[in-house]
C-alpha atoms as a PDB file:
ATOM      1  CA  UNK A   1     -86.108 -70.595  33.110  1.00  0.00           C
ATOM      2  CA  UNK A   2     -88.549 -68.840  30.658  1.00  0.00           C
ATOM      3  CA  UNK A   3     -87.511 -65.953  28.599  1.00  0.00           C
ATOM      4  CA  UNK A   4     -89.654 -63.943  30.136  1.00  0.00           C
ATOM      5  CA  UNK A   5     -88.224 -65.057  33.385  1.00  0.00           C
ATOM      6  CA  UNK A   6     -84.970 -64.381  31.867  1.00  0.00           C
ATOM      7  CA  UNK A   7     -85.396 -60.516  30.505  1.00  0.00           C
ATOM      8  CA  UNK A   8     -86.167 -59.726  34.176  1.00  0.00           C
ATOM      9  CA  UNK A   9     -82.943 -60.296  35.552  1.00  0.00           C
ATOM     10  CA  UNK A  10     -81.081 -57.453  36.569  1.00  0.00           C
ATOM     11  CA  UNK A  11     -78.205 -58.050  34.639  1.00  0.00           C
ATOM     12  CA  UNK A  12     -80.120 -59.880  31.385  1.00  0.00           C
ATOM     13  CA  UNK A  13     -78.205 -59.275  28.039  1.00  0.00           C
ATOM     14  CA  UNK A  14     -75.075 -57.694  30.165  1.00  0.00           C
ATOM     15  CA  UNK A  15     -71.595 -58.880  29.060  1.00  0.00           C
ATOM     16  CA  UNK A  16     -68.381 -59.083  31.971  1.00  0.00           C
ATOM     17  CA  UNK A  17     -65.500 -60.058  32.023  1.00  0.00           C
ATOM     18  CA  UNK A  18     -64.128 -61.313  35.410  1.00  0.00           C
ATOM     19  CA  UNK A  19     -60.472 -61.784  35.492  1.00  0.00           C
ATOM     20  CA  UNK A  20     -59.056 -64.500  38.262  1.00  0.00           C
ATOM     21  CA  UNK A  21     -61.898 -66.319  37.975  1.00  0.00           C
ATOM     22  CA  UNK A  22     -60.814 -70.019  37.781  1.00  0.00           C
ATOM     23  CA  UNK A  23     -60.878 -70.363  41.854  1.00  0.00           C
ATOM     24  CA  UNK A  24     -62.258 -68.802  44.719  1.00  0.00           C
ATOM     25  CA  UNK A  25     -63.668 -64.940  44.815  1.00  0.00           C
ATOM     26  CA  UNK A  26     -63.355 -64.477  40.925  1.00  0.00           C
ATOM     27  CA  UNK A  27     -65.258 -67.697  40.414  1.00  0.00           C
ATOM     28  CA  UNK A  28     -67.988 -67.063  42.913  1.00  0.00           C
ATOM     29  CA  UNK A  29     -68.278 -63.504  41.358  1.00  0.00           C
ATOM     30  CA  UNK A  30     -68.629 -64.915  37.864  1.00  0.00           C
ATOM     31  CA  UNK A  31     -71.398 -66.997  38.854  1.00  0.00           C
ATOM     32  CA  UNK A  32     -73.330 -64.128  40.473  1.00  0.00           C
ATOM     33  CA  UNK A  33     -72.984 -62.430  37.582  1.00  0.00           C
ATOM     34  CA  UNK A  34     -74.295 -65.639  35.654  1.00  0.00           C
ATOM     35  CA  UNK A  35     -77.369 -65.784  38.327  1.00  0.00           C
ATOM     36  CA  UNK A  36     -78.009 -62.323  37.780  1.00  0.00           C
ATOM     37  CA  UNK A  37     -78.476 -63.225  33.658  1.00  0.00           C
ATOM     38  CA  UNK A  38     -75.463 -61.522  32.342  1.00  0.00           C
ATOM     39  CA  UNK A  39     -72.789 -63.634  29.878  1.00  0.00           C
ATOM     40  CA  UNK A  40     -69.365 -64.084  31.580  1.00  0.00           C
ATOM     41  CA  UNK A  41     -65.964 -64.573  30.538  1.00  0.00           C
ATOM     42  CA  UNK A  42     -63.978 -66.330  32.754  1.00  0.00           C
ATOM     43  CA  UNK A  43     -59.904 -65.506  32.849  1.00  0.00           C
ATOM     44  CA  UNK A  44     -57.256 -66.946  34.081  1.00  0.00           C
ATOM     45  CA  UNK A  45     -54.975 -69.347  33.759  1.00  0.00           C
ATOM     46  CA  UNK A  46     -54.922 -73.098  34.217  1.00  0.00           C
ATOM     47  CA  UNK A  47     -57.802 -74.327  31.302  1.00  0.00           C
ATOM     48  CA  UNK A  48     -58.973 -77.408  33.147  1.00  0.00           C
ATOM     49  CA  UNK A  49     -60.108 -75.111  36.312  1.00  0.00           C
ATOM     50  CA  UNK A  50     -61.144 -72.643  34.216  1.00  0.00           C
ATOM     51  CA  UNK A  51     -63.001 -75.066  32.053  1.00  0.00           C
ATOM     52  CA  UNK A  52     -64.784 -76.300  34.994  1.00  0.00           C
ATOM     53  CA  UNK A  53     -65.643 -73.529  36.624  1.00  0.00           C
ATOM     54  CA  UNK A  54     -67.693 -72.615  33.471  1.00  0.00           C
ATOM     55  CA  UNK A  55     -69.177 -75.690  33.533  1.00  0.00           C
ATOM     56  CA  UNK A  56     -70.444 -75.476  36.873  1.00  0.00           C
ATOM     57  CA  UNK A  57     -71.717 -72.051  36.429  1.00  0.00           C
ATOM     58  CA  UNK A  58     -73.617 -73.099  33.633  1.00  0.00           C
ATOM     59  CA  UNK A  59     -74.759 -71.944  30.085  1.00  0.00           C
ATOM     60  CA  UNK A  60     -73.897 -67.859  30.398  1.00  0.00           C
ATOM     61  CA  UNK A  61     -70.347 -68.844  31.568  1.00  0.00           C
ATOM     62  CA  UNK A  62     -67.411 -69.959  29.414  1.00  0.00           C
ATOM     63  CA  UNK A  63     -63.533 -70.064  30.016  1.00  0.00           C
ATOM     64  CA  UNK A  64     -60.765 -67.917  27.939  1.00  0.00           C
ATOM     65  CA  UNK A  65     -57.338 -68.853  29.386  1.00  0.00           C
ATOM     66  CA  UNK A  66     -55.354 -65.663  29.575  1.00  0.00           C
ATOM     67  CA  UNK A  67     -52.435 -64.275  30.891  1.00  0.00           C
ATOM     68  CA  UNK A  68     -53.155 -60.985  32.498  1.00  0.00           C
ATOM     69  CA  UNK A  69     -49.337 -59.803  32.478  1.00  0.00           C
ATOM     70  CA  UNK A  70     -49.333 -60.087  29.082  1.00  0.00           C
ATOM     71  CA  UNK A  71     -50.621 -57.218  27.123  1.00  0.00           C
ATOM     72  CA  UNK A  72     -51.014 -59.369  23.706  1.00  0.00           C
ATOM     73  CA  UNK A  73     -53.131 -62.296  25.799  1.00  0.00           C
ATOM     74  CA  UNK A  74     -55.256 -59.447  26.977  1.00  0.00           C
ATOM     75  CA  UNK A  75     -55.803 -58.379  23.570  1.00  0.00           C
ATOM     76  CA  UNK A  76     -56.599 -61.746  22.530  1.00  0.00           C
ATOM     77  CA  UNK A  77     -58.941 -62.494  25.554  1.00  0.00           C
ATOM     78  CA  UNK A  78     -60.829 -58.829  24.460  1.00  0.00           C
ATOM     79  CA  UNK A  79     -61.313 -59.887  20.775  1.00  0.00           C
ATOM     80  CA  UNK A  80     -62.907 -62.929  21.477  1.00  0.00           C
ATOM     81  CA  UNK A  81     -65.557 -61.316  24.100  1.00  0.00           C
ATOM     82  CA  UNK A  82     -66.416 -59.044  21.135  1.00  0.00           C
ATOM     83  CA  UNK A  83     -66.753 -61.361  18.567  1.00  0.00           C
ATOM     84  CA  UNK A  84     -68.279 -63.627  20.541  1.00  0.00           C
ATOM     85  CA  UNK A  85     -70.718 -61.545  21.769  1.00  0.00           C
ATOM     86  CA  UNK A  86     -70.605 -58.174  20.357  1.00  0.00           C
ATOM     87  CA  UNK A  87     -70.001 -56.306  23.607  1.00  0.00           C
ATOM     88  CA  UNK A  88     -68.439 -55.472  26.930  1.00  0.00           C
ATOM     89  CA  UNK A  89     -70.728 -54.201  29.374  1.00  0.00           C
ATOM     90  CA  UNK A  90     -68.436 -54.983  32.541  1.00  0.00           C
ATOM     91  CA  UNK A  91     -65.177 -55.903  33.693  1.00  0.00           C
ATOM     92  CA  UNK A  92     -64.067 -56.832  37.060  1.00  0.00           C
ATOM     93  CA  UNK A  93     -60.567 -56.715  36.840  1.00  0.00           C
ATOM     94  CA  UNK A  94     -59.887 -59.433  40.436  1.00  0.00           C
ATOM     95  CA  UNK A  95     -56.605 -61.380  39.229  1.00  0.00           C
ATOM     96  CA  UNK A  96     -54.166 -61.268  42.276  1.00  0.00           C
ATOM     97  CA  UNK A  97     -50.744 -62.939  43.577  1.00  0.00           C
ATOM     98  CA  UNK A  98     -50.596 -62.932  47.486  1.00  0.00           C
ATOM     99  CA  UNK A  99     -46.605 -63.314  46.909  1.00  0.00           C
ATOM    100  CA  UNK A 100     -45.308 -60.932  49.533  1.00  0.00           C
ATOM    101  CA  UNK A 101     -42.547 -61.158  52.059  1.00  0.00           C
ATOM    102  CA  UNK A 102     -42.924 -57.884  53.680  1.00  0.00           C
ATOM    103  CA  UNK A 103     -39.545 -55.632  53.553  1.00  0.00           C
ATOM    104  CA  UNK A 104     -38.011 -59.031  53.109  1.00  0.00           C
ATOM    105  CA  UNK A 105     -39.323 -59.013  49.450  1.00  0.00           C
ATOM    106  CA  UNK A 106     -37.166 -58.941  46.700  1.00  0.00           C
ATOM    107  CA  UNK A 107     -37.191 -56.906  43.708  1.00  0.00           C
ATOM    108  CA  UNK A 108     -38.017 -59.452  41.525  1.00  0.00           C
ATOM    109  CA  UNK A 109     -41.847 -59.977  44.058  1.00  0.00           C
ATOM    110  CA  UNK A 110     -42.112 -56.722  43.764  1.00  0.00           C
ATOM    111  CA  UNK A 111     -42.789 -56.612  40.314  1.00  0.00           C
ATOM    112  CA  UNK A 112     -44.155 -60.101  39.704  1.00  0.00           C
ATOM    113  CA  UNK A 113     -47.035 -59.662  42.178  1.00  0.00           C
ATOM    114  CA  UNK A 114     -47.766 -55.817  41.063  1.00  0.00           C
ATOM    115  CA  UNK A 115     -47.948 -57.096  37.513  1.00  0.00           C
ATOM    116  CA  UNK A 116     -50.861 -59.123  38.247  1.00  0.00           C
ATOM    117  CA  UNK A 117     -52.300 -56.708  41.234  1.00  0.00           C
ATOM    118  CA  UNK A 118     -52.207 -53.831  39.123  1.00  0.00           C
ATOM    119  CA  UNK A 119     -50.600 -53.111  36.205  1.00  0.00           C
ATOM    120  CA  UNK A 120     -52.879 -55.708  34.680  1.00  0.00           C
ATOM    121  CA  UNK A 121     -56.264 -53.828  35.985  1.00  0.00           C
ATOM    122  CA  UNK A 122     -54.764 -50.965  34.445  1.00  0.00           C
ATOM    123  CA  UNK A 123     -54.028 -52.811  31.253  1.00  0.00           C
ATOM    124  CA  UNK A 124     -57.239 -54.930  31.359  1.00  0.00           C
ATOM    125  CA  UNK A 125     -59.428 -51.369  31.492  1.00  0.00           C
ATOM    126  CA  UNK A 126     -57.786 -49.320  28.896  1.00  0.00           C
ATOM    127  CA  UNK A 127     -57.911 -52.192  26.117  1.00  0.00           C
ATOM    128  CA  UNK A 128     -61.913 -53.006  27.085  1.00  0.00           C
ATOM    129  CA  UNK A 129     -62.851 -49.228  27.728  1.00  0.00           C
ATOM    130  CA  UNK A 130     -63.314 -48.731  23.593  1.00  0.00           C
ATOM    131  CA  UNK A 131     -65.267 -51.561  23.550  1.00  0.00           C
ATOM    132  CA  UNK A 132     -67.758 -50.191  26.303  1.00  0.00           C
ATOM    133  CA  UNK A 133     -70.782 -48.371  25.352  1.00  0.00           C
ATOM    134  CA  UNK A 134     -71.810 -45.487  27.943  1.00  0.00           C
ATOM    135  CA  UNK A 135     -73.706 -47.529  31.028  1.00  0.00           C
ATOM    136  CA  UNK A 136     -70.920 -49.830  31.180  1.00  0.00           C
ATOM    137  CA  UNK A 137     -68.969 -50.300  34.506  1.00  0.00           C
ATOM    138  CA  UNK A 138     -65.124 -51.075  35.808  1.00  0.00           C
ATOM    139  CA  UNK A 139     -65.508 -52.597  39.116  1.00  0.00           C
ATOM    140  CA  UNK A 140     -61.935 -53.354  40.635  1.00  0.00           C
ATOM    141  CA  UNK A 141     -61.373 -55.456  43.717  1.00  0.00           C
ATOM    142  CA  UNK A 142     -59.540 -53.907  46.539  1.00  0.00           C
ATOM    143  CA  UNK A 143     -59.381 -55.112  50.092  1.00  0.00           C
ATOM    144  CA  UNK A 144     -59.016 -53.742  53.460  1.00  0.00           C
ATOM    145  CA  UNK A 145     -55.458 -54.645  53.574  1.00  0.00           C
ATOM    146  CA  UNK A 146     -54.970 -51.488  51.367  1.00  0.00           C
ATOM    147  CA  UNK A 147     -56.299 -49.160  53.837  1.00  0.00           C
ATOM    148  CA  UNK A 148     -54.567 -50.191  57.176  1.00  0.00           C
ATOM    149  CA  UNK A 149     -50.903 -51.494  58.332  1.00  0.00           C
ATOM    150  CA  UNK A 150     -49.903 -54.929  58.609  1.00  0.00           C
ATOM    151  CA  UNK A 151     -46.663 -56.632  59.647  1.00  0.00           C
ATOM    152  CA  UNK A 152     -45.093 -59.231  57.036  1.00  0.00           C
ATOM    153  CA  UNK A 153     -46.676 -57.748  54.575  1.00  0.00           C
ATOM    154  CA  UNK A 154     -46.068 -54.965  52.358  1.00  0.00           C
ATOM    155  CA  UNK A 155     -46.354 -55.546  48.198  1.00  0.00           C
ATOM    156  CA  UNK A 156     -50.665 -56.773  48.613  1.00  0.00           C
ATOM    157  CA  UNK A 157     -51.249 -54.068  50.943  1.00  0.00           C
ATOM    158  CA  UNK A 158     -49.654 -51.686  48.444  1.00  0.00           C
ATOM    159  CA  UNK A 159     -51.449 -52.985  45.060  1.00  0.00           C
ATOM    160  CA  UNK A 160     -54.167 -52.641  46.885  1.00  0.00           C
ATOM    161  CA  UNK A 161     -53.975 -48.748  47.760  1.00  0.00           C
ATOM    162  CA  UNK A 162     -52.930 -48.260  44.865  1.00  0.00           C
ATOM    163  CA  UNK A 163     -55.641 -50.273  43.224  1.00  0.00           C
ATOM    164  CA  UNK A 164     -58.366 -48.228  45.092  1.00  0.00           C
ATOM    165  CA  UNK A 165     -56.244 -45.091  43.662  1.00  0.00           C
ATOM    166  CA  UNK A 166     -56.647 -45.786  40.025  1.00  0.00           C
ATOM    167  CA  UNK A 167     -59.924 -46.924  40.609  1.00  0.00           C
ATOM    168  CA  UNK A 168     -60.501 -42.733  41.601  1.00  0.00           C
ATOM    169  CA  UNK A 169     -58.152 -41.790  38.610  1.00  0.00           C
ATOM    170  CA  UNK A 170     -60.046 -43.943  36.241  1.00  0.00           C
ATOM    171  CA  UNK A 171     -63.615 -42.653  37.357  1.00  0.00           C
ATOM    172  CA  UNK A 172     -62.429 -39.100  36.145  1.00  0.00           C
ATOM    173  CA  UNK A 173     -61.094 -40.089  33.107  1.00  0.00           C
ATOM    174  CA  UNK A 174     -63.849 -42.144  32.118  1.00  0.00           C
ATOM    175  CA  UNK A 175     -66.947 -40.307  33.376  1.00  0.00           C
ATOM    176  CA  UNK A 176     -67.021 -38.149  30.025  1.00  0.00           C
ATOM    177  CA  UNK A 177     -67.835 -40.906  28.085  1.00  0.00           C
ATOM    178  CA  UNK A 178     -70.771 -42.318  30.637  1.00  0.00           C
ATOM    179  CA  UNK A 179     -68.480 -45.676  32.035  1.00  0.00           C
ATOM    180  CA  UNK A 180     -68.237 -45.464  35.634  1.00  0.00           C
ATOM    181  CA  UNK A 181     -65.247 -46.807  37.775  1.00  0.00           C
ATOM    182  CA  UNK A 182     -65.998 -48.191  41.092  1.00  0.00           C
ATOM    183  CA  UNK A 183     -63.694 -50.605  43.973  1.00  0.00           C
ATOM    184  CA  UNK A 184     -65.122 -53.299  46.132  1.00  0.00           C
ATOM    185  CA  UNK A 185     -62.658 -53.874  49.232  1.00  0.00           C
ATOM    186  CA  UNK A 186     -63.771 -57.219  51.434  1.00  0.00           C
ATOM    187  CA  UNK A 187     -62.207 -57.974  54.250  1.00  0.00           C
ATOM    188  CA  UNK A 188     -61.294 -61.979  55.695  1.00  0.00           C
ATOM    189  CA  UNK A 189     -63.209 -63.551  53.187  1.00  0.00           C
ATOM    190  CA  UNK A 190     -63.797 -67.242  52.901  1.00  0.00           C
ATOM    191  CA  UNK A 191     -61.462 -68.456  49.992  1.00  0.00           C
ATOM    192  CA  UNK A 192     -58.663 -70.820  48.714  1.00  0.00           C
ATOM    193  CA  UNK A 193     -56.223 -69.295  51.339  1.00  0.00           C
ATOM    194  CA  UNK A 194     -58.551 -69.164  54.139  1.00  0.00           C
ATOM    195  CA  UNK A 195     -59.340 -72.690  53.636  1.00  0.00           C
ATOM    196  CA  UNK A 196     -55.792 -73.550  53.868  1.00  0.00           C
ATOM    197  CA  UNK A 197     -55.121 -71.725  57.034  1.00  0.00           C
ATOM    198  CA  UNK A 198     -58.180 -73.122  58.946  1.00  0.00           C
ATOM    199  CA  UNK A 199     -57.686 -76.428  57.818  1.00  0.00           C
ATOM    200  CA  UNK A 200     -60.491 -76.677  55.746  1.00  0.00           C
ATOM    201  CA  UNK A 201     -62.551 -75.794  58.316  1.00  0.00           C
ATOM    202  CA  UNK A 202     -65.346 -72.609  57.907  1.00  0.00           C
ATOM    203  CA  UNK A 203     -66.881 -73.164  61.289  1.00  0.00           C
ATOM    204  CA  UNK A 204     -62.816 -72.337  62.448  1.00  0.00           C
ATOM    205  CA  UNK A 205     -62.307 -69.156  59.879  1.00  0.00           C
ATOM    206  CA  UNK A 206     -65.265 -67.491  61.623  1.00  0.00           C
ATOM    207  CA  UNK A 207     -64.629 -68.026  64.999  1.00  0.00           C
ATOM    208  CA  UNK A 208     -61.012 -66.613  64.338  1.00  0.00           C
ATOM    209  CA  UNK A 209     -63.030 -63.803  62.307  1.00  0.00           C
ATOM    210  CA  UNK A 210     -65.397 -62.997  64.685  1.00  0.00           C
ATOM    211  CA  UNK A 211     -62.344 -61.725  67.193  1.00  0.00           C
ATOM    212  CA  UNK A 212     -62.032 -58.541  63.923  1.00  0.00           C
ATOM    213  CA  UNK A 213     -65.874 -58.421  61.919  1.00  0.00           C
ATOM    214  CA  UNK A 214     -68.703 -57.210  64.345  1.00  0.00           C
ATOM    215  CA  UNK A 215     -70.880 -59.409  61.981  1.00  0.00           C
ATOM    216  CA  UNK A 216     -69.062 -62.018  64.022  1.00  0.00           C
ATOM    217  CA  UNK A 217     -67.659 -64.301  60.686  1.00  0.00           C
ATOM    218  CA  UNK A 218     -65.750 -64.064  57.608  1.00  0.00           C
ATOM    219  CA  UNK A 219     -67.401 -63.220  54.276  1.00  0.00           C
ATOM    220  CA  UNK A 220     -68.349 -65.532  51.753  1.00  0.00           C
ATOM    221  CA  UNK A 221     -67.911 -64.888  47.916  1.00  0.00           C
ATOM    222  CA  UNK A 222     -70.949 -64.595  46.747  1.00  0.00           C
ATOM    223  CA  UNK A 223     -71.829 -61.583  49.309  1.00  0.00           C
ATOM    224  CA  UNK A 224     -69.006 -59.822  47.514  1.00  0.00           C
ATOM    225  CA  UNK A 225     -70.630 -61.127  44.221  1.00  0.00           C
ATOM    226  CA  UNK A 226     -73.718 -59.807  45.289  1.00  0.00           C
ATOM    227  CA  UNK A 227     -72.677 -56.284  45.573  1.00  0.00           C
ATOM    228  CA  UNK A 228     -70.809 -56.141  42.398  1.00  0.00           C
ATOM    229  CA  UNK A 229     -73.609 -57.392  40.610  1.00  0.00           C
ATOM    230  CA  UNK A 230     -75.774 -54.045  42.166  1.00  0.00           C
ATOM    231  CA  UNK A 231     -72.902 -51.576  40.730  1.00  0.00           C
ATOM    232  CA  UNK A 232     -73.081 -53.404  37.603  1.00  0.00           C
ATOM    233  CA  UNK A 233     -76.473 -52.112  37.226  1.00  0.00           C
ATOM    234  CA  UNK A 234     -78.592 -49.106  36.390  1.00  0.00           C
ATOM    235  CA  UNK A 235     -79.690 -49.143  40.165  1.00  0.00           C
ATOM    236  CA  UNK A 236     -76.414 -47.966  41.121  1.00  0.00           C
ATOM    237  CA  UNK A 237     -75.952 -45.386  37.774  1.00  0.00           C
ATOM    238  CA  UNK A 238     -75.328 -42.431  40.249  1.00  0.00           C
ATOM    239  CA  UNK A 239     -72.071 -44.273  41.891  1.00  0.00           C
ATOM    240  CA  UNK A 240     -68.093 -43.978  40.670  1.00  0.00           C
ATOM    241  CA  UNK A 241     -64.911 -43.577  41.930  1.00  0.00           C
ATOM    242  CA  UNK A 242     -65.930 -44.759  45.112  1.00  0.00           C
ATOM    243  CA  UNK A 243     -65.364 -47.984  47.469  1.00  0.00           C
ATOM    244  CA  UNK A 244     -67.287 -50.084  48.778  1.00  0.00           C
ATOM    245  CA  UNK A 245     -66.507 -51.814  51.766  1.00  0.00           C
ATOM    246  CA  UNK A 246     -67.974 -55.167  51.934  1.00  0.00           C
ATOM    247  CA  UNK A 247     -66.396 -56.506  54.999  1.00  0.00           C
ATOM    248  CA  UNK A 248     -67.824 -57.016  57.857  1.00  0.00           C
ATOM    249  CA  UNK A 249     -67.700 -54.176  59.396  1.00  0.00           C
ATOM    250  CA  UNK A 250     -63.923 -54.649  59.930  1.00  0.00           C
ATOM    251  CA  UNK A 251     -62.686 -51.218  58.058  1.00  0.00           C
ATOM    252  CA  UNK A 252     -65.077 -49.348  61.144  1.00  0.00           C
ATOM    253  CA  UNK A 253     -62.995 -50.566  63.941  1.00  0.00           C
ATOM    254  CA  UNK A 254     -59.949 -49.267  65.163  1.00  0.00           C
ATOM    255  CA  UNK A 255     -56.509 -50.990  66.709  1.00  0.00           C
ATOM    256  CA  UNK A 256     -59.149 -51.448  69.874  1.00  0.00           C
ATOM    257  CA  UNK A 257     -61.588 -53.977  67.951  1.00  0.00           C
ATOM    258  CA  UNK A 258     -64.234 -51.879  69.647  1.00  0.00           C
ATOM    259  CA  UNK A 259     -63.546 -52.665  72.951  1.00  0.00           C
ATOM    260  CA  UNK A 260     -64.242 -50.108  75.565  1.00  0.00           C
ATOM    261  CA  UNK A 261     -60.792 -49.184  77.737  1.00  0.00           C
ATOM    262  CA  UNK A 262     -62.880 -50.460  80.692  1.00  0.00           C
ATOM    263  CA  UNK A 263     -63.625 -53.717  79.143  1.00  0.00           C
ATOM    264  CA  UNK A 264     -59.305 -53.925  77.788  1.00  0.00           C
ATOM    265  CA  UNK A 265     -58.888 -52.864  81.777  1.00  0.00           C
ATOM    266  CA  UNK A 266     -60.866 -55.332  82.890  1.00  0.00           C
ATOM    267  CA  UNK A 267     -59.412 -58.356  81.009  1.00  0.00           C
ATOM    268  CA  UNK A 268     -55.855 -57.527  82.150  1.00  0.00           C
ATOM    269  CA  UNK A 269     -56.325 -56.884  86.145  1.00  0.00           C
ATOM    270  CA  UNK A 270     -55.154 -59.497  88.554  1.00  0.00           C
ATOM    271  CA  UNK A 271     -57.735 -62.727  89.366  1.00  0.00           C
ATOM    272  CA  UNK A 272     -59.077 -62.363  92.642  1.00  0.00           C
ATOM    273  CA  UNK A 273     -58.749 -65.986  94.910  1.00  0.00           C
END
């Protein structure tokens, strides 16, 4: 690719920061952000993923192993974006533990898997904000388990709301000094756990999906990439504290999957001989 070629991508000279990024929807984030011509810093833990997610992404990606619940590896993993490159123009704060047991959870869950849900987006943005120059962005991922009920489940659902909360908190704070605050919530998206409960299988995870998205599959990580990537930039300069669904159409239906009564009706009267 030329420079020229270079300059006019969207996101050319951009720094991020994309935290969870050594697997699944953090790493196919980073690399839209890559595509798109901005530098990424990949975080997370576990250096030889890390390492070679970077190396797959190419050139504008490299690898800081960091633990998000720790306020002095955040630090650390800050500092060397800076001096490495001499600014932070975005962070997507996506780290996330699924570990959740419903009511069954124990106190010890609880905190473990808001630590990483959470506290460290909360963490993550107020140690990068005074590095951000007015234009940057704060893109935090939610999910349409924070907006509806679920049995089994209880501490994701609830880092979730509460991530889409802070993500409206932030927005105010921030907006005085030009960095906007935004959420992305997907919805069955094709990742490291989906693979594992269809067996490896896509063509299975959306033909379960299609019973819950309209779109009739689940998501795949670059569409979510795709969309951060557009808030990241000027195009979108008029948008924060708001989320973005990017599901599907899943967060439109309601308990009836969009089933007309007649067709429910229909489905459960007696086979005629």
């Amino acid at each position: 690719m030329t420079q020229a070629q270079t300059l006019q991508l969207p996101l050319a000279g951009k720094v991020a920061i994309v935290t969870g990024a050594s697997q699944g929807l953090g790493a196919d984030i980073a690399k839209v952000l890559a595509d798109d011509g901005a530098q990424v810093v990949l975080v997370g833990r576990g250096a030889e993923a890390g390492n070679k997610v970077a190396a797959d992404i190419g050139e504008r990606a490299v690898f800081f192993e960091t633990d998000v619940t720790s306020d002095e590896a955040i630090d650390r993993c800050v500092d060397f974006a800076v001096k490495q490159f001499g600014r932070i123009d975005m962070l997507v704060n996506n780290a996330c533990s699924y570990a959740d047991q419903g009511l069954a959870s124990s106190r010890e869950q609880w905190f473990q898997t808001l630590n990483v849900n959470l506290i460290s987006a909360a963490i993550f943005t107020q140690k990068a904000v005074p590095h951000m120059a007015p234009g940057s962005v704060v893109i935090n991922l939610g999910s349409t388990g924070g907006k509806f009920g679920a049995a089994g489940r209880a501490i994701y659902p609830a880092s979730k709301a509460a991530i889409l909360q802070i993500t409206r908190n932030f927005a105010v704070d921030l907006a005085p000094k030009g960095i906007r605050v935004l959420s992305v919530s997907p919805a069955w998206t094709w990742s490291p756990s989906t693979e594992s409960m269809s067996g490896g299988s896509i063509e299975t995870a959306d033909a379960v999906g299609a019973h819950f998205h309209p779109l009739g599959r689940v998501g795949r990580g670059e569409e979510i990439g795709h969309v951060v990537s557009f808030l990241a930039t000027d195009k979108a300069s008029w948008m924060t504290g708001a989320d973005v669904p990017v599901d599907g159409g899943f967060s439109m239906l309601g308990p009836d999957r969009g089933i007309s009564p007649r067709a429910w009706f229909a489905q459960l009267a007696p086979k005629q001989d």
